[in-house]
N, C-alpha and C. Protein backbone atom coordinates (compact mmCIF):
# COMPACT_ATOMS: atom_id res chain seq x y z
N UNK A 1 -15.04 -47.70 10.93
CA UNK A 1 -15.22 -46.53 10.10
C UNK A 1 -15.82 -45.36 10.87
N UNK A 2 -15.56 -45.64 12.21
CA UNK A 2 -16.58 -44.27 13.43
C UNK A 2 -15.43 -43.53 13.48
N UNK A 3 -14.28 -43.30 12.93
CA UNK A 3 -13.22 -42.32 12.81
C UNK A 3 -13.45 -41.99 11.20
N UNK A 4 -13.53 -40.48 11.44
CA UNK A 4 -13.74 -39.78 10.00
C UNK A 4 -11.97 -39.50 9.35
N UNK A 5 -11.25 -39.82 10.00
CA UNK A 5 -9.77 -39.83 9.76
C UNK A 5 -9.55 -41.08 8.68
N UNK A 6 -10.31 -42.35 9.01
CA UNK A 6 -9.76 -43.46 8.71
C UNK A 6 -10.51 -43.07 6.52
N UNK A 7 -11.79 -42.42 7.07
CA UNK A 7 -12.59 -42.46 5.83
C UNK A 7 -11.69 -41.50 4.66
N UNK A 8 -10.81 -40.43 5.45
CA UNK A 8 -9.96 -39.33 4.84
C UNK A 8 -8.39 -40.40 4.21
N UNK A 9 -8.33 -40.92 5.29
CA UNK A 9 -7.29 -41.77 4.77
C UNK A 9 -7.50 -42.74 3.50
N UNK A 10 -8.50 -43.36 3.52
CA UNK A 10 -9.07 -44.30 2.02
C UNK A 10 -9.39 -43.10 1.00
N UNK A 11 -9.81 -41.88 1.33
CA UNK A 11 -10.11 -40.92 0.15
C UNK A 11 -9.08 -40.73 -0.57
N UNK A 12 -8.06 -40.59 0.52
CA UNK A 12 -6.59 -39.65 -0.21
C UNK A 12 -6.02 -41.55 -1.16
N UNK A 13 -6.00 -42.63 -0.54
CA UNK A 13 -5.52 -43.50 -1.04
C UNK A 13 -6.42 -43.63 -2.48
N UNK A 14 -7.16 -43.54 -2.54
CA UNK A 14 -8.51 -43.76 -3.83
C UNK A 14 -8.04 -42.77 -4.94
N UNK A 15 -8.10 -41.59 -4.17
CA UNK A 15 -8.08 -40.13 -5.25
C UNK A 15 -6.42 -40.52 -6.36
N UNK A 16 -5.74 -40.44 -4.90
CA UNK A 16 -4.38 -40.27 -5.35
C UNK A 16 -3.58 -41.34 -6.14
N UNK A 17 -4.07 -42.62 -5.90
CA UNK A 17 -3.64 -43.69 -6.17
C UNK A 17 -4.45 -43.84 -7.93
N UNK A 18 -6.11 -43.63 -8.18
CA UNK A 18 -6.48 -43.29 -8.95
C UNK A 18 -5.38 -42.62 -10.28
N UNK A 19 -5.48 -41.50 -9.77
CA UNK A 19 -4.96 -40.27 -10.50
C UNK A 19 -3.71 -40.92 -11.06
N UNK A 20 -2.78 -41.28 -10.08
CA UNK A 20 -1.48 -42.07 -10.28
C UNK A 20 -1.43 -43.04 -11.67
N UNK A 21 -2.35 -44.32 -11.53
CA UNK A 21 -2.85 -45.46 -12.62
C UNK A 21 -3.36 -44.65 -13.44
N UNK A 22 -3.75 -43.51 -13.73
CA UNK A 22 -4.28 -42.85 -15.36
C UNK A 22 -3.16 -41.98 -15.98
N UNK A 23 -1.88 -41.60 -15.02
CA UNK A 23 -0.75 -41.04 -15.65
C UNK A 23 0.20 -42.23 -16.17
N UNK A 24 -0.11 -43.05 -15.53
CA UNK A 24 1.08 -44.29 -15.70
C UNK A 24 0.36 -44.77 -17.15
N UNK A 25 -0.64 -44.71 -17.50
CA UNK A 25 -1.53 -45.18 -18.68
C UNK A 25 -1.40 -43.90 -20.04
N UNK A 26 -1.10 -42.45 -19.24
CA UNK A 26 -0.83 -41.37 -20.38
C UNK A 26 -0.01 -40.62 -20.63
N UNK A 27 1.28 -41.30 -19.60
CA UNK A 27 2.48 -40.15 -20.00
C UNK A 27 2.95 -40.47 -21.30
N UNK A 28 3.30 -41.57 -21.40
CA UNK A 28 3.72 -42.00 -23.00
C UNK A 28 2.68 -41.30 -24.59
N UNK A 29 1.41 -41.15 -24.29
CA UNK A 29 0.99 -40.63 -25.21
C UNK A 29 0.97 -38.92 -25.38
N UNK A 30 1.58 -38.78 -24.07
CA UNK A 30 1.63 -37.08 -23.82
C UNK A 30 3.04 -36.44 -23.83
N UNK A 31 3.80 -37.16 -24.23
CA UNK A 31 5.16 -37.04 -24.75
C UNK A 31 4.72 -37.13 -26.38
N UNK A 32 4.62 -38.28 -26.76
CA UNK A 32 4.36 -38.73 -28.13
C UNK A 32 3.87 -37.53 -29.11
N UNK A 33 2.69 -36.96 -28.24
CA UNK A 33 1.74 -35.81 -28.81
C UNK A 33 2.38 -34.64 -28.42
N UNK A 34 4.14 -34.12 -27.35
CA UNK A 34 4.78 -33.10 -27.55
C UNK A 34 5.97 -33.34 -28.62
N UNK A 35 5.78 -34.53 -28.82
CA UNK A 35 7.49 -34.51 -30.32
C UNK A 35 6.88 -34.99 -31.70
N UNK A 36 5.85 -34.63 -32.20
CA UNK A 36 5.25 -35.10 -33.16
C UNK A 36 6.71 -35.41 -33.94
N UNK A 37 6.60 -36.51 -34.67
CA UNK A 37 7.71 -36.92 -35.69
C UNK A 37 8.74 -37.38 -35.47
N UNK A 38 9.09 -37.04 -34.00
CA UNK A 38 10.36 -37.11 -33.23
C UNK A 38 10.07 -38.50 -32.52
N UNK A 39 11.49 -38.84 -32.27
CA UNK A 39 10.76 -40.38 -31.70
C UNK A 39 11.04 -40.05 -29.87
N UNK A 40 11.04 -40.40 -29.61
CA UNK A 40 10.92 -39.87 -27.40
C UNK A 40 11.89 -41.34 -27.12
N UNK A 41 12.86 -40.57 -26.25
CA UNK A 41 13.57 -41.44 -25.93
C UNK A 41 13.43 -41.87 -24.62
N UNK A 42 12.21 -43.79 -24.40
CA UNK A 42 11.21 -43.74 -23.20
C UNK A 42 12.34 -44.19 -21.98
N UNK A 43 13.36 -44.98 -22.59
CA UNK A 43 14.27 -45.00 -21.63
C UNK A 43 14.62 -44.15 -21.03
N UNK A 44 15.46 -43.51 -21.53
CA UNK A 44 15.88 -42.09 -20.25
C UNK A 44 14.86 -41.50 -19.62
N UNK A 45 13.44 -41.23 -20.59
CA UNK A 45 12.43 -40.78 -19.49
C UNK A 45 11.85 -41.26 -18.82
N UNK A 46 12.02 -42.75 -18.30
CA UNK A 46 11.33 -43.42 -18.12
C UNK A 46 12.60 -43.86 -16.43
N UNK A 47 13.67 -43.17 -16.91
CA UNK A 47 14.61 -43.22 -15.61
C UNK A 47 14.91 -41.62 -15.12
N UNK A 48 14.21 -41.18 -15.85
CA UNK A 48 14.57 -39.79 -15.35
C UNK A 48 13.43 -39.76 -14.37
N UNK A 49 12.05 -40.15 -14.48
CA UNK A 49 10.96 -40.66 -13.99
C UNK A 49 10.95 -41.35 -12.30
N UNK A 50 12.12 -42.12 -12.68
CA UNK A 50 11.66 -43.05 -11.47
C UNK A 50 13.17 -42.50 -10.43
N UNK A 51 14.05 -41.94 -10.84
CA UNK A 51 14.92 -41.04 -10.15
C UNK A 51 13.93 -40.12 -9.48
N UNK A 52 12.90 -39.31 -10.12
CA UNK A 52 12.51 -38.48 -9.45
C UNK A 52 11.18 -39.13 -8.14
N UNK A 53 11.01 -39.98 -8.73
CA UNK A 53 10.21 -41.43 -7.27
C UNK A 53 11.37 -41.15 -6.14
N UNK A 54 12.29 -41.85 -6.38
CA UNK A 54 13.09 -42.24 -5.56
C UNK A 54 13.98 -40.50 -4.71
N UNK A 55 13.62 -39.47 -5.59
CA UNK A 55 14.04 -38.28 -4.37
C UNK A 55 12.37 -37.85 -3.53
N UNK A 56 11.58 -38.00 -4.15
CA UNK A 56 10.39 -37.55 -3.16
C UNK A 56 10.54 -39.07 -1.84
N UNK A 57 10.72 -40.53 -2.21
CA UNK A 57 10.66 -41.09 -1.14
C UNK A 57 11.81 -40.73 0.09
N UNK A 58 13.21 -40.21 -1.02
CA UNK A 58 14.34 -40.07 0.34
C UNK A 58 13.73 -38.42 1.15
N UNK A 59 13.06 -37.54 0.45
CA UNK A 59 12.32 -36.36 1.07
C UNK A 59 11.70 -36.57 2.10
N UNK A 60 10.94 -37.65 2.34
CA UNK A 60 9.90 -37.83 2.94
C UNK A 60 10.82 -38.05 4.85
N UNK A 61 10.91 -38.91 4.58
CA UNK A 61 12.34 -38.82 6.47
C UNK A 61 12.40 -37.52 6.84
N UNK A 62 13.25 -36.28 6.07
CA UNK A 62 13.55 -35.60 6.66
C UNK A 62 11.75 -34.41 6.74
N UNK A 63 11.47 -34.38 5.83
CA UNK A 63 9.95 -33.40 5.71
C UNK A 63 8.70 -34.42 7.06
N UNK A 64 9.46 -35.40 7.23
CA UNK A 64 8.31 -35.73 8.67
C UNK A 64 8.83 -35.24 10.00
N UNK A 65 10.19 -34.80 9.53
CA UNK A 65 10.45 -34.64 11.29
C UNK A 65 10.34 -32.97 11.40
N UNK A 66 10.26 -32.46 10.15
CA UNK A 66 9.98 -30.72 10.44
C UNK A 66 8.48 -30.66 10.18
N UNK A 67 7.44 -31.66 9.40
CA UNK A 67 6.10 -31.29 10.05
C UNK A 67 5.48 -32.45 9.78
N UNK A 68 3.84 -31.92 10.47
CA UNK A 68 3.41 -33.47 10.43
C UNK A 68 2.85 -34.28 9.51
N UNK A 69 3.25 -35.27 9.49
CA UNK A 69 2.85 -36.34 8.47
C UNK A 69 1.81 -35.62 7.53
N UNK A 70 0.28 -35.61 8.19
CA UNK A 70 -0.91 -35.00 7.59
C UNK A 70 -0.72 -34.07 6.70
N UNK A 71 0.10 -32.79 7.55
CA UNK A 71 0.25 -31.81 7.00
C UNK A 71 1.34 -31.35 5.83
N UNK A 72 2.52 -32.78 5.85
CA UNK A 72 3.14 -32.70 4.80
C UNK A 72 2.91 -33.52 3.80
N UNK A 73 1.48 -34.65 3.91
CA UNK A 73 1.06 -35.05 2.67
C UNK A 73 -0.22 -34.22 2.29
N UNK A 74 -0.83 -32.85 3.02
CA UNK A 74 -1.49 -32.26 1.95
C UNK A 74 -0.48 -31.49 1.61
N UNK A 75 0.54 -30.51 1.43
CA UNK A 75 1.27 -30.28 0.90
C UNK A 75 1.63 -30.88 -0.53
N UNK A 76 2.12 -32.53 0.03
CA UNK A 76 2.63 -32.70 -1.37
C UNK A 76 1.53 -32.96 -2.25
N UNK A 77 -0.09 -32.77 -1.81
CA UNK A 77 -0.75 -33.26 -2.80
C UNK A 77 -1.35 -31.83 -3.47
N UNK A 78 -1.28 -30.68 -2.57
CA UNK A 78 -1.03 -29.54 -3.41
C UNK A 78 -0.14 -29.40 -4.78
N UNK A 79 0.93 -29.99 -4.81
CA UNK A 79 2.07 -30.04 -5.08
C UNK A 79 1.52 -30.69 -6.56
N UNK A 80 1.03 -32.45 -6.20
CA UNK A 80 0.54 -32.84 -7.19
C UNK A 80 0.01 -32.26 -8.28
N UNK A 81 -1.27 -31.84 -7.83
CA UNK A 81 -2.44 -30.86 -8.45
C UNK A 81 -1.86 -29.59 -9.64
N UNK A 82 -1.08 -29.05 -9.27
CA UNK A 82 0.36 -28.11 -9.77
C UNK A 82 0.79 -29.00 -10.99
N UNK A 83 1.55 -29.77 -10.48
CA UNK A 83 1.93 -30.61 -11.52
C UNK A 83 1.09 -30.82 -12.92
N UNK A 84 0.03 -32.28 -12.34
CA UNK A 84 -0.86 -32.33 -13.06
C UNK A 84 -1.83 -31.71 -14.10
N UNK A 85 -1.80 -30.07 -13.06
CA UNK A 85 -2.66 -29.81 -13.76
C UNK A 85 -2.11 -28.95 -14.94
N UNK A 86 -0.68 -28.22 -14.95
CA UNK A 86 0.54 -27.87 -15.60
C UNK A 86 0.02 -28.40 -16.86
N UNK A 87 0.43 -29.66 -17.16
CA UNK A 87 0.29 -30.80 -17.91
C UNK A 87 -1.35 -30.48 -19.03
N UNK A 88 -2.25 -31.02 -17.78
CA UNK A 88 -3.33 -30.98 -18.28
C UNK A 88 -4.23 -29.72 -18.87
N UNK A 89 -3.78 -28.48 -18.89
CA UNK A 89 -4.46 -27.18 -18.78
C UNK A 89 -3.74 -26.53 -19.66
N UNK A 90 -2.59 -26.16 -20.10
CA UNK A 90 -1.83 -25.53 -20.62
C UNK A 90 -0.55 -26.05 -21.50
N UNK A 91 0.25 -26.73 -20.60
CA UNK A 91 1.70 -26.94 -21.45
C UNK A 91 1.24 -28.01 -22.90
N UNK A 92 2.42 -27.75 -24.05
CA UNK A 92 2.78 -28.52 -25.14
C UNK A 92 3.67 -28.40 -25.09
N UNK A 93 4.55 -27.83 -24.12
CA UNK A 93 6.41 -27.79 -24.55
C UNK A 93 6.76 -29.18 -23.72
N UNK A 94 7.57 -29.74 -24.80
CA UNK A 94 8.25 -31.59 -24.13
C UNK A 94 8.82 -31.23 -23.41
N UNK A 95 9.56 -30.20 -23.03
CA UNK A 95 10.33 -30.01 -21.48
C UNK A 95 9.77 -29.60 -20.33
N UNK A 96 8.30 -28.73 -20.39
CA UNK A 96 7.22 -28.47 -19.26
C UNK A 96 6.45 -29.47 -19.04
N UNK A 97 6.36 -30.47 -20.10
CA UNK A 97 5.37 -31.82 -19.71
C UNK A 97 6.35 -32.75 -19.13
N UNK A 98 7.75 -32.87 -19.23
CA UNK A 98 8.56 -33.38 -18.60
C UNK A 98 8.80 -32.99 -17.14
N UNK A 99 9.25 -32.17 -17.01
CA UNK A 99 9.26 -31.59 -15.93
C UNK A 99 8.03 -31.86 -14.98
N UNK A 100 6.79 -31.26 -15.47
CA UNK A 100 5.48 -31.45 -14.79
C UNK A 100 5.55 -32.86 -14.10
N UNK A 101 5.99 -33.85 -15.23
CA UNK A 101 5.72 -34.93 -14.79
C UNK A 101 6.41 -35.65 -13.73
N UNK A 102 8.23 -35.30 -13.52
CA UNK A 102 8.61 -35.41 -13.07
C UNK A 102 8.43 -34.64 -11.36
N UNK A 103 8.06 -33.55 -11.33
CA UNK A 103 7.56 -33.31 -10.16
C UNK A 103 6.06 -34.08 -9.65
N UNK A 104 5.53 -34.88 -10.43
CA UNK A 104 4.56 -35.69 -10.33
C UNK A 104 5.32 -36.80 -9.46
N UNK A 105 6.04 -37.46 -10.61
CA UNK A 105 7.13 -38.54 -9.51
C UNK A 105 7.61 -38.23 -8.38
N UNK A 106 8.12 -37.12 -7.96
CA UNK A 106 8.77 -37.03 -6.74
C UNK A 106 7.44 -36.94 -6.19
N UNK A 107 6.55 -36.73 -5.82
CA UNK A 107 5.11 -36.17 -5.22
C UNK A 107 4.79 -38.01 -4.81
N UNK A 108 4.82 -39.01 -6.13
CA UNK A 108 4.77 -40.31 -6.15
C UNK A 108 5.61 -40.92 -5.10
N UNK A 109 6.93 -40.56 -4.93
CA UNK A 109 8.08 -40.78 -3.89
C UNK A 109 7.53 -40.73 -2.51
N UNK A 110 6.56 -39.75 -2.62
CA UNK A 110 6.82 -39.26 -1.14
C UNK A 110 5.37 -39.75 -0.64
N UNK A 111 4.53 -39.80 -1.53
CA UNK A 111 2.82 -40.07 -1.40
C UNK A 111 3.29 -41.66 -0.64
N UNK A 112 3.92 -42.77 -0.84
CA UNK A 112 3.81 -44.21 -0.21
C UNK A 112 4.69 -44.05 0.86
N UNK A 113 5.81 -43.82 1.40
CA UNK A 113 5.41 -43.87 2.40
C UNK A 113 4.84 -42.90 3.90
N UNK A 114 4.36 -41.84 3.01
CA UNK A 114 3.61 -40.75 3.58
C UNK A 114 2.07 -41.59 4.00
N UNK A 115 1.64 -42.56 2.73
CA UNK A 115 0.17 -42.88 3.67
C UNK A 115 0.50 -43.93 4.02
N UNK A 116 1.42 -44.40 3.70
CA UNK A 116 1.80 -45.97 4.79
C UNK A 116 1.91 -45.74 5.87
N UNK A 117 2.45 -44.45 6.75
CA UNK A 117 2.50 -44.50 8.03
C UNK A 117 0.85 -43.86 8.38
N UNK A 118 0.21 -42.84 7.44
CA UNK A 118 -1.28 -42.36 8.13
C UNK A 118 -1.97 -43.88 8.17
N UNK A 119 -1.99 -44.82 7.30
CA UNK A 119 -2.60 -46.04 7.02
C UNK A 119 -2.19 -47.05 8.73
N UNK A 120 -1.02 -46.89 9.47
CA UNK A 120 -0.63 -47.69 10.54
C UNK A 120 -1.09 -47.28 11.98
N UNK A 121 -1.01 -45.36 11.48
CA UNK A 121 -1.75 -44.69 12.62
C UNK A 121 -3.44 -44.80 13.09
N UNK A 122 -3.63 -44.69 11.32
CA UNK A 122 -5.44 -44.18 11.67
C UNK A 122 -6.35 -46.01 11.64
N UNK A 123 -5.76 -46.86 10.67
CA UNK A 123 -6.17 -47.86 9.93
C UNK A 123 -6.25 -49.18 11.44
N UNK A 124 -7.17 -49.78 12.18
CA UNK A 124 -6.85 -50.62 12.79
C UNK A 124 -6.04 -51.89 12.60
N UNK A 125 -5.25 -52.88 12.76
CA UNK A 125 -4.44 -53.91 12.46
C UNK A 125 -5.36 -54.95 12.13
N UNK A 126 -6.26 -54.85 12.40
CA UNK A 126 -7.32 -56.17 12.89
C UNK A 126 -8.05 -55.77 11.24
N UNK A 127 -8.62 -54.66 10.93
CA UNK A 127 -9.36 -54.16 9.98
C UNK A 127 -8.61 -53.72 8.56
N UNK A 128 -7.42 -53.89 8.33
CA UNK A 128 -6.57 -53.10 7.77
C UNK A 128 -6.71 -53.62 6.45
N UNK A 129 -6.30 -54.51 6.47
CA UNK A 129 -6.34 -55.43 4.84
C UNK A 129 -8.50 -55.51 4.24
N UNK A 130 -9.08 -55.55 4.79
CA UNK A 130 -10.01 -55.12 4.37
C UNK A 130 -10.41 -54.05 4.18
N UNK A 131 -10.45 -52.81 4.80
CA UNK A 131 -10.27 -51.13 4.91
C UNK A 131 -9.58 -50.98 3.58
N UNK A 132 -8.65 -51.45 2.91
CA UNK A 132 -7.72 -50.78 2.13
C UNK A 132 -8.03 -51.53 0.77
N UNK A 133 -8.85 -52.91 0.82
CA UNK A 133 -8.99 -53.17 -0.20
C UNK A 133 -10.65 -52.86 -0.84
N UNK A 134 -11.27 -51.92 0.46
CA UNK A 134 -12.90 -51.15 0.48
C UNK A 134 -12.24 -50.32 -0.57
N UNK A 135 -11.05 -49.86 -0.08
CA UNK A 135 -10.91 -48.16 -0.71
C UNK A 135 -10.19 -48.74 -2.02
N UNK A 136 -9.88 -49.52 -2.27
CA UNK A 136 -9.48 -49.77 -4.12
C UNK A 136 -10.76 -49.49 -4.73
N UNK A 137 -12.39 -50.17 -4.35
CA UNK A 137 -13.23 -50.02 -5.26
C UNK A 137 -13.43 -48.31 -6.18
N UNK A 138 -13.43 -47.83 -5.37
CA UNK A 138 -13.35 -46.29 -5.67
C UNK A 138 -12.40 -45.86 -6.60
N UNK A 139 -11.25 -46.14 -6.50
CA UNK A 139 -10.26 -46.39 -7.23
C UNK A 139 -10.17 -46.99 -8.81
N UNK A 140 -10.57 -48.11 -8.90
CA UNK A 140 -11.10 -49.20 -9.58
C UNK A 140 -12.11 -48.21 -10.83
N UNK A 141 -13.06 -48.17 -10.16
CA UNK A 141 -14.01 -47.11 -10.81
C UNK A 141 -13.58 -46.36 -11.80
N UNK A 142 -12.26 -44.75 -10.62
CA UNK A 142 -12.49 -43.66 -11.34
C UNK A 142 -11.25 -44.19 -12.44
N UNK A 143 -10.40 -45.29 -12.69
CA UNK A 143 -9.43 -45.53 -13.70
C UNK A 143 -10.07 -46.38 -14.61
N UNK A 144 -11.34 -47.08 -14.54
CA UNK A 144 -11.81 -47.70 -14.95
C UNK A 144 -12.99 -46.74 -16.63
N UNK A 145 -13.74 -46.18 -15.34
CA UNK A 145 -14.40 -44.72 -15.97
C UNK A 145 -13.28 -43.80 -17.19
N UNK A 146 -12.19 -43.28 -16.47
CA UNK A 146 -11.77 -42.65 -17.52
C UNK A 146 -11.11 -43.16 -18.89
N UNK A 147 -10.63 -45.01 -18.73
CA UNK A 147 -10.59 -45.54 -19.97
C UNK A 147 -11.03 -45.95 -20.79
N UNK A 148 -12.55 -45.99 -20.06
CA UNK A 148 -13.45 -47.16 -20.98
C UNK A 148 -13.90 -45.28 -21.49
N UNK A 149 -14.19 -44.49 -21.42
CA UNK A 149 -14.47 -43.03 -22.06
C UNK A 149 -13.23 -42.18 -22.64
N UNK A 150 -12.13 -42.91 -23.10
CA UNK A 150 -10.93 -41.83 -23.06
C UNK A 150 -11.13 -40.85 -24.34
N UNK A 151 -11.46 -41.86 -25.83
CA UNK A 151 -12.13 -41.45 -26.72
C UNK A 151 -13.04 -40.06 -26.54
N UNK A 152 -13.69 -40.12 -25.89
CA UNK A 152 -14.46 -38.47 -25.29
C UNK A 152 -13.25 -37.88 -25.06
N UNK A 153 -12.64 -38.34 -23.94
CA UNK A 153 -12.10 -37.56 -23.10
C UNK A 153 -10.39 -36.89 -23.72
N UNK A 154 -10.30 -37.97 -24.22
CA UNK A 154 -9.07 -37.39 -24.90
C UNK A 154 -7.44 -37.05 -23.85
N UNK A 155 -6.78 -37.27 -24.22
CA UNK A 155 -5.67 -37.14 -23.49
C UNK A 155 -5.54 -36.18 -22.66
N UNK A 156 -5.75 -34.89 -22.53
CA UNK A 156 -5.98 -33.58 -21.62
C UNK A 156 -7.04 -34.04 -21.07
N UNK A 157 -8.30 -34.18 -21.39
CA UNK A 157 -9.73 -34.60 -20.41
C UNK A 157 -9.03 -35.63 -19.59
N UNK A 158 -8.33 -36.65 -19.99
CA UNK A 158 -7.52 -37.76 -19.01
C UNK A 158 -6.90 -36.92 -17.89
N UNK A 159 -5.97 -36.62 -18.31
CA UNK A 159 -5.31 -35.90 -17.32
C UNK A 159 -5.69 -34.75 -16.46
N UNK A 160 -7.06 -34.21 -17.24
CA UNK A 160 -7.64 -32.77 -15.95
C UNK A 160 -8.50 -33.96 -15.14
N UNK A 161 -8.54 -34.91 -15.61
CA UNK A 161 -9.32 -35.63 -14.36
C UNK A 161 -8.33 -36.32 -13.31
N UNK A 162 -7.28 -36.49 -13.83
CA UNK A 162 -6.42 -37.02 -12.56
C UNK A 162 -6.10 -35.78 -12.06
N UNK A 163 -5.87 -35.01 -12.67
CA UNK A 163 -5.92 -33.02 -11.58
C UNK A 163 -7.18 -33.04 -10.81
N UNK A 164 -8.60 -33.31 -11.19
CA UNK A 164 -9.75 -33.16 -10.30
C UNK A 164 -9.61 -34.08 -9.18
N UNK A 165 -9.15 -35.72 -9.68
CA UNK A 165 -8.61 -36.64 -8.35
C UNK A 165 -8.08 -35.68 -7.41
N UNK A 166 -6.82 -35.22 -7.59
CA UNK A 166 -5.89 -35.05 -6.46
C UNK A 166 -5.95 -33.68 -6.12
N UNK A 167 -7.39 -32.88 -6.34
CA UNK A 167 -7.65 -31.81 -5.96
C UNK A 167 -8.64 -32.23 -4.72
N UNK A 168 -9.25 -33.29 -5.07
CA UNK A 168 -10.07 -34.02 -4.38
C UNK A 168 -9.69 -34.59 -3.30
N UNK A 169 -8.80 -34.99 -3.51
CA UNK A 169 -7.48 -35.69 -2.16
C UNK A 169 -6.97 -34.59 -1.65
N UNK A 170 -6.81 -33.66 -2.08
CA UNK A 170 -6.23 -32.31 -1.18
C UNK A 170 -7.39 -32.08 -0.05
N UNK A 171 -8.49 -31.62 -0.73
CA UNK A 171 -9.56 -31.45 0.80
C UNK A 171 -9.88 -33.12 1.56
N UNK A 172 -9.50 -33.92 1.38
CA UNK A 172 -9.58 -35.33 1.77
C UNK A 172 -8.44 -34.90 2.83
N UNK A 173 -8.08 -34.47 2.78
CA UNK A 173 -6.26 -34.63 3.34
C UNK A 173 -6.23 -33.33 4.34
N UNK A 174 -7.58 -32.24 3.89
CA UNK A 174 -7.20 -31.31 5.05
C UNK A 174 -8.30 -31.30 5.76
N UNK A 175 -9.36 -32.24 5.65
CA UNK A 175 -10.59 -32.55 7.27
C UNK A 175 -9.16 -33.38 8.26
C-alpha cells in the first residue's frame, strides 16, 4: 500500500462499484415512481439496460488506444456523475430517467474492464486477491448505510448519494 496509485485504485473500485449496487437496488423503483399507474415494461428496460453495458465495454478497446487508461476512466466517471446525478437532482420524465440510466450502463460497460487492467498494472499479483477484497469493506458499508437508512433517505437521497460516490471516485481517479 506504499503506492498511493494502488490506494486510488481501491477508492475508484469502492466508490464506483458502491454507487453501482445502490442503482441496481433503485432503478426499478425510479421508473415505478416516473409511470405512476402505468405498469413499466422491466423487460425491455432491463435489455435496453444491459445493451447499453455491453456498448460502453466494446468502447473501452478503442478509447484505450486514443488515451490513457487513467485518463479515460476519469472521464467516464465524469460521465457517471452526469448521469446519476441527472436522475437524482432534477429529472421525473420516464424517458430522461431512462436515458440517464442508460448512459449509466454504458459508463458500467466500460468501468470493468477499465479497472481490471488499472487493478493488473498498479495491484501486485502476490497481494491482489487480498487488496481487492480490503477495498469491498468500504463498499460493503456505503450500500449497506444507504439501505438500512433508505426510509430517510428516500429514493433521490439514494441516488444523490451514489452521485456523491462517483464524484468521489472522480478525484480518486485524478491523484
Amino acid at each position: 500500500l506504499q503506492d498511493p496509485r494502488i490506494l486510488c485504485v481501491g477508492a475508484v473500485q469502492a466508490l464506483f462499484e458502491g454507487a453501482m449496487y445502490i442503482f441496481v437496488l433503485q432503478w426499478p423503483p425510479a421508473l415505478i415512481g416516473a409511470l405512476p399507474g402505468g405498469e413499466v415494461p422491466f423487460g425491455k428496460v432491463f435489455s435496453c439496460l444491459m445493451a447499453s453495458c455491453m456498448i460502453g465495454s466494446s468502447a473501452f478497446g478503442p478509447l484505450a488506444r486514443w488515451q490513457s487508461i487513467e485518463r479515460a476512466t476519469a472521464g467516464m466517471l465524469v460521465v457517471s456523475v452526469v448521469a446519476m446525478s441527472a436522475v437524482a437532482t432534477w429529472s421525473t420524465s420516464l424517458p430522461c430517467i431512462l436515458l440517464s440510466f442508460m448512459l449509466f450502463e454504458v459508463c458500467v460497460g466500460f468501468y470493468f474492464p477499465a479497472v481490471g487492467t488499472l487493478r493488473s498494472r498498479y495491484l501486485p499479483d502476490s497481494h491482489r486477491g487480498v487488496m481487492m477484497a480490503m477495498f469491498r469493506v468500504p463498499l460493503n458499508v456505503l450500500v449497506v448505510g444507504v439501505m438500512l437508512t433508505i426510509t430517510q433517505l428516500g429514493l433521490r437521497g439514494s441516488l444523490a448519494t451514489s452521485a456523491a460516490a462517483l464524484a468521489l471516485a472522480v478525484l480518486a481517479a485524478l491523484r
